[in-house]
N, C-alpha and C. Protein backbone atom coordinates (compact mmCIF):
# COMPACT_ATOMS: atom_id res chain seq x y z
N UNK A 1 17.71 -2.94 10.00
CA UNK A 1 16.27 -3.04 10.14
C UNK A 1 15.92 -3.24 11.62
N UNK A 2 14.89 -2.52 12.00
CA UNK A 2 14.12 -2.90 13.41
C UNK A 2 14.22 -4.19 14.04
N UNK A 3 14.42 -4.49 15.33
CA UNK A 3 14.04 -6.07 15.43
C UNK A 3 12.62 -5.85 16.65
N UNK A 4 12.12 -6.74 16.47
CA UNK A 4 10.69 -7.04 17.58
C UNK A 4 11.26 -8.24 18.66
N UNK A 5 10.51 -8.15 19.96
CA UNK A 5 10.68 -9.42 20.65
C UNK A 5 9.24 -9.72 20.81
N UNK A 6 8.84 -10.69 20.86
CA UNK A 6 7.71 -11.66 20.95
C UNK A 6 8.40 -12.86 21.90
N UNK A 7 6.83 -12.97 22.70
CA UNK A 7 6.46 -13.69 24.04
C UNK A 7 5.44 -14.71 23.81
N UNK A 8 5.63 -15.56 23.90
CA UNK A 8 4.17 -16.93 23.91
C UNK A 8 3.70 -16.53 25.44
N UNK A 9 2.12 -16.58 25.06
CA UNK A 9 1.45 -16.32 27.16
C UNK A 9 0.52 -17.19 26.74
N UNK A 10 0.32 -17.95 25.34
CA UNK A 10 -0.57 -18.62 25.26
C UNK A 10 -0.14 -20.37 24.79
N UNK A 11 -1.08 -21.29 25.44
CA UNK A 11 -0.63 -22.50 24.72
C UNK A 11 -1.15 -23.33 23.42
N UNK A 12 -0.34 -23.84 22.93
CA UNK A 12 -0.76 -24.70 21.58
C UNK A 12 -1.59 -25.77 21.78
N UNK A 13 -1.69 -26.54 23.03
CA UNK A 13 -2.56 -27.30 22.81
C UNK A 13 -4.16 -27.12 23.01
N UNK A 14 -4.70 -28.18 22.28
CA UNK A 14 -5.99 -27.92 21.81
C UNK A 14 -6.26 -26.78 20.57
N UNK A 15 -5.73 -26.43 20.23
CA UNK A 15 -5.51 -25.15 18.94
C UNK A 15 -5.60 -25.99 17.43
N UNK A 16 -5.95 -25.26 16.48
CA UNK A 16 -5.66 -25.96 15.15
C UNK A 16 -4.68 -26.07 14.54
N UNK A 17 -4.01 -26.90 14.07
CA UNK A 17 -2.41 -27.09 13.34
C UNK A 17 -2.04 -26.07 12.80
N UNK A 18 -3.07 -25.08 12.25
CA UNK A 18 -2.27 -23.93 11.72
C UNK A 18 -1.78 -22.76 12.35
N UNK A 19 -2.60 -23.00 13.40
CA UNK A 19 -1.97 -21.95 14.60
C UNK A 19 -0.60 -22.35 15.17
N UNK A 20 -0.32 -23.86 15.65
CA UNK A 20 0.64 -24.10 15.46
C UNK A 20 1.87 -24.24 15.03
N UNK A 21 1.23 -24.39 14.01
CA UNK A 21 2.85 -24.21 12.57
C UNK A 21 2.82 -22.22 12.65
N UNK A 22 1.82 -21.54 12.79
CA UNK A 22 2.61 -20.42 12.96
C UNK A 22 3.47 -20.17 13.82
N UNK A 23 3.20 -20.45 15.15
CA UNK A 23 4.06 -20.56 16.21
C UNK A 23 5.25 -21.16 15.79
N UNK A 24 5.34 -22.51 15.22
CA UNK A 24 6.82 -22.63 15.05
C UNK A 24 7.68 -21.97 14.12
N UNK A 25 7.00 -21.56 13.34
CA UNK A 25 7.27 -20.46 12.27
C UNK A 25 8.39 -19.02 12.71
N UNK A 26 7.44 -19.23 14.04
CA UNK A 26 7.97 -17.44 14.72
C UNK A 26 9.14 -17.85 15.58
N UNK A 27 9.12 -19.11 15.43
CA UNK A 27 10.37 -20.10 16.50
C UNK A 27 9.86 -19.83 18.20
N UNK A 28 8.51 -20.03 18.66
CA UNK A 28 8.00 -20.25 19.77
C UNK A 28 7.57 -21.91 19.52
N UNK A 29 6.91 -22.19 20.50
CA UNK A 29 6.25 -23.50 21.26
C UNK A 29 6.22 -23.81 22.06
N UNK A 30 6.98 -22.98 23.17
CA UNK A 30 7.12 -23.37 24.47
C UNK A 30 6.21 -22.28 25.17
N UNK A 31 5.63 -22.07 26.56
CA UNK A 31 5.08 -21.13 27.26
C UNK A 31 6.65 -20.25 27.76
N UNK A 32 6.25 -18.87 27.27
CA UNK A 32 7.06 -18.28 28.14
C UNK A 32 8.68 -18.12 27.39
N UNK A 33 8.47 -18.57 26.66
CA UNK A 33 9.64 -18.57 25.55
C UNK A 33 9.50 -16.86 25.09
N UNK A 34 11.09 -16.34 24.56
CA UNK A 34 11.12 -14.90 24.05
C UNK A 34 12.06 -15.08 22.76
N UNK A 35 11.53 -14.99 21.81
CA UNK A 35 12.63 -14.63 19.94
C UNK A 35 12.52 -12.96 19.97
N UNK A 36 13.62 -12.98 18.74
CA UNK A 36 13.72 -11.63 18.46
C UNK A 36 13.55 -11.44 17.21
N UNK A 37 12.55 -11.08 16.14
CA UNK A 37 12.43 -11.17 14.96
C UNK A 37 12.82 -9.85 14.12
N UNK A 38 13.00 -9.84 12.71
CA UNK A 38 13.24 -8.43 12.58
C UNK A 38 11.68 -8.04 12.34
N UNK A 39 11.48 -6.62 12.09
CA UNK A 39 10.35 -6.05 11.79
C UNK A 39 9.50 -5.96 10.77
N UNK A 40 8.78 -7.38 9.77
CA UNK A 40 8.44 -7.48 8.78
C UNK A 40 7.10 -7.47 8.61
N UNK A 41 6.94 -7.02 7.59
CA UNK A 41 4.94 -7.02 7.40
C UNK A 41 4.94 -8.86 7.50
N UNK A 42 5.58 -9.63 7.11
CA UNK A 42 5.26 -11.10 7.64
C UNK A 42 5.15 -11.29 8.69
N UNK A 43 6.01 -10.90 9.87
CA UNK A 43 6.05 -11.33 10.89
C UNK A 43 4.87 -10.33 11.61
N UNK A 44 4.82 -9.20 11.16
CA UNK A 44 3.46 -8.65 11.98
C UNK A 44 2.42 -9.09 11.49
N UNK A 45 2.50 -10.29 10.28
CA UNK A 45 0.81 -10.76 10.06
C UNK A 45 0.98 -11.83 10.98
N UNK A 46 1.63 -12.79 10.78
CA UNK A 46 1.92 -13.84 12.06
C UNK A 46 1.00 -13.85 13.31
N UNK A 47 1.95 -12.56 13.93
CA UNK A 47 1.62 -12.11 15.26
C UNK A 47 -0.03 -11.57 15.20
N UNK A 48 -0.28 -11.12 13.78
CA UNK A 48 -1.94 -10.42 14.04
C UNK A 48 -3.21 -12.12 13.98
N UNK A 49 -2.49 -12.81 13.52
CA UNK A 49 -2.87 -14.07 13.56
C UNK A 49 -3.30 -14.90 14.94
N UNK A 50 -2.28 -14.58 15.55
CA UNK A 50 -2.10 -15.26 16.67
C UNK A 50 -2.92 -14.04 18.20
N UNK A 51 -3.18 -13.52 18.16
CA UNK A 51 -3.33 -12.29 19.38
C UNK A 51 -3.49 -12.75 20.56
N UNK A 52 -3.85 -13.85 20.64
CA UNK A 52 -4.66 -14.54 21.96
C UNK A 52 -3.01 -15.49 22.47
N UNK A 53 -2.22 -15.54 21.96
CA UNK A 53 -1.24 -16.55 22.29
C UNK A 53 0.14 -16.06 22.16
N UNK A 54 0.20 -14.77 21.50
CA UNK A 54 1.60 -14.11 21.64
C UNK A 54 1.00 -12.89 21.99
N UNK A 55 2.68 -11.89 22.19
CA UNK A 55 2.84 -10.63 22.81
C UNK A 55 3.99 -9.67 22.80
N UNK A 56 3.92 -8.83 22.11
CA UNK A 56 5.16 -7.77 21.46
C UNK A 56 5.42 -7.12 22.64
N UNK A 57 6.95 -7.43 23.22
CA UNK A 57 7.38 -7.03 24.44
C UNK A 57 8.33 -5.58 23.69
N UNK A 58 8.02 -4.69 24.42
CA UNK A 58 8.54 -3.10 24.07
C UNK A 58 9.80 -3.05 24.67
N UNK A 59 10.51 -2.68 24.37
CA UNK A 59 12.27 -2.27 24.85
C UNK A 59 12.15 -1.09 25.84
């Protein structure tokens, strides 16, 4: 299966807990942090969740 990399450019604080727990979800929390997820309609709702605070880095 595909894998994605995702980038935090955005921070958690001041945000609502649920934005949060997605982030840890995707295994970010730090600024500037990079995971490699595989390519799931979960993980692309995640990320459509979040737009303002992550970022799908292209190979």
């Amino acid at each position: 299966m595909a894998t994605i990399k995702i980038k935090q450019i955005g921070s958690p604080i001041r945000r609502p807990a649920a934005q949060k727990k997605i982030l840890i979800g995707l295994g970010l929390g730090k600024m500037h942090r990079v995971v490699e997820r595989q390519d799931t309609p979960e993980v692309r709702g995640a990320i459509a969740k979040l737009p303002h605070m992550v970022q799908v880095l292209e190979d």
